[in-house]
Protein backbone atom coordinates (compact mmCIF):
# COMPACT_ATOMS: atom_id res chain seq x y z
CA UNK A 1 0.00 0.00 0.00
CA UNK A 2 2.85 2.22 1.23
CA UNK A 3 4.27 1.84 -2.89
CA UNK A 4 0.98 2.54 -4.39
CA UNK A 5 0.41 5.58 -2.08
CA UNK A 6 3.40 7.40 -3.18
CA UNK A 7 2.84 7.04 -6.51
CA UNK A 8 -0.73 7.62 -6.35
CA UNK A 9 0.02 10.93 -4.24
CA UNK A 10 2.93 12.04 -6.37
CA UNK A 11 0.48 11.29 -10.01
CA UNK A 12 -2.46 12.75 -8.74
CA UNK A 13 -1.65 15.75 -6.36
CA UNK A 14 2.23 16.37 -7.73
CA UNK A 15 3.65 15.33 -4.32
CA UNK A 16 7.12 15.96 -3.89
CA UNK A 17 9.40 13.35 -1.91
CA UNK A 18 8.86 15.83 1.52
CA UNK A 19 4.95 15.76 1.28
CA UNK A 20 5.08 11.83 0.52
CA UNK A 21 6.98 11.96 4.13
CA UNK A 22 4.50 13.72 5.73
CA UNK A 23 1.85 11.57 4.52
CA UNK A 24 3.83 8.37 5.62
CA UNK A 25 4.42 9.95 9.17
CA UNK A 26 0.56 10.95 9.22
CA UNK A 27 0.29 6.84 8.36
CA UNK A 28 2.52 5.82 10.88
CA UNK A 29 0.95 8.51 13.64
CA UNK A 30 -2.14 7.28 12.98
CA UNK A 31 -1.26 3.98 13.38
CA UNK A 32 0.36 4.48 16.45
CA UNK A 33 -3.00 5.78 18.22
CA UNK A 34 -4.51 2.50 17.05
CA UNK A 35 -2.44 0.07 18.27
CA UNK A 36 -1.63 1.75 21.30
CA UNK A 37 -4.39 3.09 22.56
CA UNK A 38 -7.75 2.06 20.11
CA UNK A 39 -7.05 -1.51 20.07
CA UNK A 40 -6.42 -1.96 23.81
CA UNK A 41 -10.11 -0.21 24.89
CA UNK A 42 -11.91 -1.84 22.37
CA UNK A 43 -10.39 -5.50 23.28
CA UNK A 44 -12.32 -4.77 26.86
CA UNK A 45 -15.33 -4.69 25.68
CA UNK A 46 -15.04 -6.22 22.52
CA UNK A 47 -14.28 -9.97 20.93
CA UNK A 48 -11.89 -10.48 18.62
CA UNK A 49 -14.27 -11.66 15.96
CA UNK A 50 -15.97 -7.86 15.95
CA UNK A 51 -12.83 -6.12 15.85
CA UNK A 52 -11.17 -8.04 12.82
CA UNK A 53 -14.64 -7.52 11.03
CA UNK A 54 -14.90 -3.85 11.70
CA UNK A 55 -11.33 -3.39 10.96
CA UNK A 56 -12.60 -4.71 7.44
CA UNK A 57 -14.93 -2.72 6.89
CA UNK A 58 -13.02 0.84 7.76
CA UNK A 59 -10.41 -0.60 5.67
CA UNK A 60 -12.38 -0.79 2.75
CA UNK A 61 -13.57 2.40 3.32
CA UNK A 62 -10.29 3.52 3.84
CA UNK A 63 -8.99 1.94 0.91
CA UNK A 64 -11.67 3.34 -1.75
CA UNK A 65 -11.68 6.77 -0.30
CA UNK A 66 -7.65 7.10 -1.07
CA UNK A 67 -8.20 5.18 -4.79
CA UNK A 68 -10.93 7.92 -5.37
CA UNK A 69 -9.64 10.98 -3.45
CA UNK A 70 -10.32 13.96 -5.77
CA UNK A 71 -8.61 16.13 -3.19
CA UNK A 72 -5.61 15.97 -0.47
CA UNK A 73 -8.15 15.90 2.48
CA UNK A 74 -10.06 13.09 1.40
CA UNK A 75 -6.16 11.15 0.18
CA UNK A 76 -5.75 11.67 4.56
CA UNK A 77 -9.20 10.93 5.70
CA UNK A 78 -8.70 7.77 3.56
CA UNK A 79 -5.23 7.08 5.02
CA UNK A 80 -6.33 7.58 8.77
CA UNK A 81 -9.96 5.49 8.07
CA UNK A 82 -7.04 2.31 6.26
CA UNK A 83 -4.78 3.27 9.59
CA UNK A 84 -7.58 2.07 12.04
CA UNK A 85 -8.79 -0.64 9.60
CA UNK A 86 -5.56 -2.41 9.97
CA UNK A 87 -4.19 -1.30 12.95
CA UNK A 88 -7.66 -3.26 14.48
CA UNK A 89 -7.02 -6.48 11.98
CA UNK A 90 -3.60 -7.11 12.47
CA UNK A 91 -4.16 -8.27 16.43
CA UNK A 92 -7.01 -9.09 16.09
CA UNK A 93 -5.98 -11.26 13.75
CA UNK A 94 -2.91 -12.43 15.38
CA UNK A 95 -5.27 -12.62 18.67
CA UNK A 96 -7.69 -15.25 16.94
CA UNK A 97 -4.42 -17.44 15.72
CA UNK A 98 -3.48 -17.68 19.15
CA UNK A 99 -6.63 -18.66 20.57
CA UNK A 100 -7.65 -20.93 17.81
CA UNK A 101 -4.02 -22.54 18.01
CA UNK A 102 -3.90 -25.38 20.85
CA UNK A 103 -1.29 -24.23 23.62
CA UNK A 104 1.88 -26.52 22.08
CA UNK A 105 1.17 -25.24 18.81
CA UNK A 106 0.81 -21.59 19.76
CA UNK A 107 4.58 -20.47 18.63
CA UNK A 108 4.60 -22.13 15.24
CA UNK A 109 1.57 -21.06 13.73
CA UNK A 110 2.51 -17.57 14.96
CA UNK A 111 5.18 -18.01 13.57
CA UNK A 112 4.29 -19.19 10.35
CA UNK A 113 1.48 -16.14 10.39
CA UNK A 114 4.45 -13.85 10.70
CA UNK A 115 6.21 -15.47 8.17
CA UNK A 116 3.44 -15.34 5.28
CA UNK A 117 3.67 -12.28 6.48
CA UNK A 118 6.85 -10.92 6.03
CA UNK A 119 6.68 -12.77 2.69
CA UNK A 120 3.76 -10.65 1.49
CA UNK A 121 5.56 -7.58 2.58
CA UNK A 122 8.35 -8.84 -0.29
CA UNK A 123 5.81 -9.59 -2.90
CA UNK A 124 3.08 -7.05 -2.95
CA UNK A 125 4.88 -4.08 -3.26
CA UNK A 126 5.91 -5.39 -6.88
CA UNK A 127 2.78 -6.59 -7.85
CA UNK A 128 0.91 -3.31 -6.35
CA UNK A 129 3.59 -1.11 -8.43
CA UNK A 130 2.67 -2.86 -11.85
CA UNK A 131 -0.83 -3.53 -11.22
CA UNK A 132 -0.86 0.76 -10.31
CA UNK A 133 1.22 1.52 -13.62
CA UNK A 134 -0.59 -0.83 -15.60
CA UNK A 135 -4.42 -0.17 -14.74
CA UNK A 136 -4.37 2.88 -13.69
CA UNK A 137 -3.79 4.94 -9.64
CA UNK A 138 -7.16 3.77 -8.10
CA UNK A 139 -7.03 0.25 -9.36
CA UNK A 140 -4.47 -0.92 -6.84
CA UNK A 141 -6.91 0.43 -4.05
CA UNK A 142 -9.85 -1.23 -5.15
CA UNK A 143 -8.20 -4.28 -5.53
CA UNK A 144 -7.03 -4.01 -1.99
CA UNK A 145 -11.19 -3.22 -1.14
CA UNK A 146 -12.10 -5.86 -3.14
CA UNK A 147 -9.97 -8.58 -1.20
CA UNK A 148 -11.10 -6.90 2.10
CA UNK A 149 -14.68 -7.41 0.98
CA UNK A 150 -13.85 -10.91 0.81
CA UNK A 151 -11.92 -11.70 3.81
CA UNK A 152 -14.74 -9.72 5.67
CA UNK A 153 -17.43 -12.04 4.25
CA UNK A 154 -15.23 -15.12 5.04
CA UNK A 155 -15.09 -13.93 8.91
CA UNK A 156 -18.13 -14.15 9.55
CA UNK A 157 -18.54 -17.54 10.06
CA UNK A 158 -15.31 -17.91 12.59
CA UNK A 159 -16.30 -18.76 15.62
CA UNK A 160 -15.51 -17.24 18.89
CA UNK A 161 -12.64 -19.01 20.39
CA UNK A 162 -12.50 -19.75 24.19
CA UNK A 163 -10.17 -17.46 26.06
């Protein structure tokens, strides 16, 4: 996303390489609130299950207001809306492997979720790059929308592990 954004910022609103930083530390800011203070009051009152699914669904909001963001304003209000979205599905996420995991297995499938992980991180930003120069700025975004649409539907029928 990080790949797409820049280019997307720098095609569409002639961002230089200083207002592509700001955006990323905006990113990063934003995601910091999340994780540190968002995700921890919402786990309180909140199962897992919920948070990963509304985490969806303000990423895909997220992620089609930034593909369609006639303006700078909306390009943030789309960034902060994808910063929540993920900064609630990633552990959430990484919450419901660990409770779904039995207690011996706990450290490899965390492991191999971190892994996949990490190996994503290597792959997309290729992919995301052509698939932007190829079809167009928003097309990477809606892509990413489209596969949040689906992981959303898929979670709704996980069950609620026991804690």
């Amino acid at each position: 996303m990080e790949t797409a954004l820049t280019f997307l910022a720098a095609e569409r609103f002639g961002y230089t390489s200083r207002e592509n930083g700001y955006l990323l530390g905006f990113l990063g800011l934003c995601a910091i609130v999340t994780q540190g203070y968002i995700v921890r009051k919402l786990l309180k009152r909140h199962t897992e299950t919920a948070i990963l699914m509304g985490g969806l669904a303000v990423s895909i909001v997220g992620l089609l207001c930034i593909g369609y963001a006639p303006q700078p304003w909306l390009l943030y209000l789309g960034l902060a809306a994808l910063a929540l979205g993920s900064g609630l599905v990633n552990p959430s996420t990484t919450g419901l492997i660990s409770l779904y995991s039995a207690q011996h297995q706990q450290g490899r499938a965390l492991g191999i979720f971190r892994s996949l992980g990490s190996l994503s991180r290597a792959i997309t930003p290729v992919i995301a790059g052509t698939v932007f120069w190829v079809f167009g700025s928003a097309s990477v975004f809606v892509a990413g929308a489209a596969f949040a649409i689906g992981a959303l539907w898929l979670s709704r029928s996980l069950p609620q592990p026991a804690k």
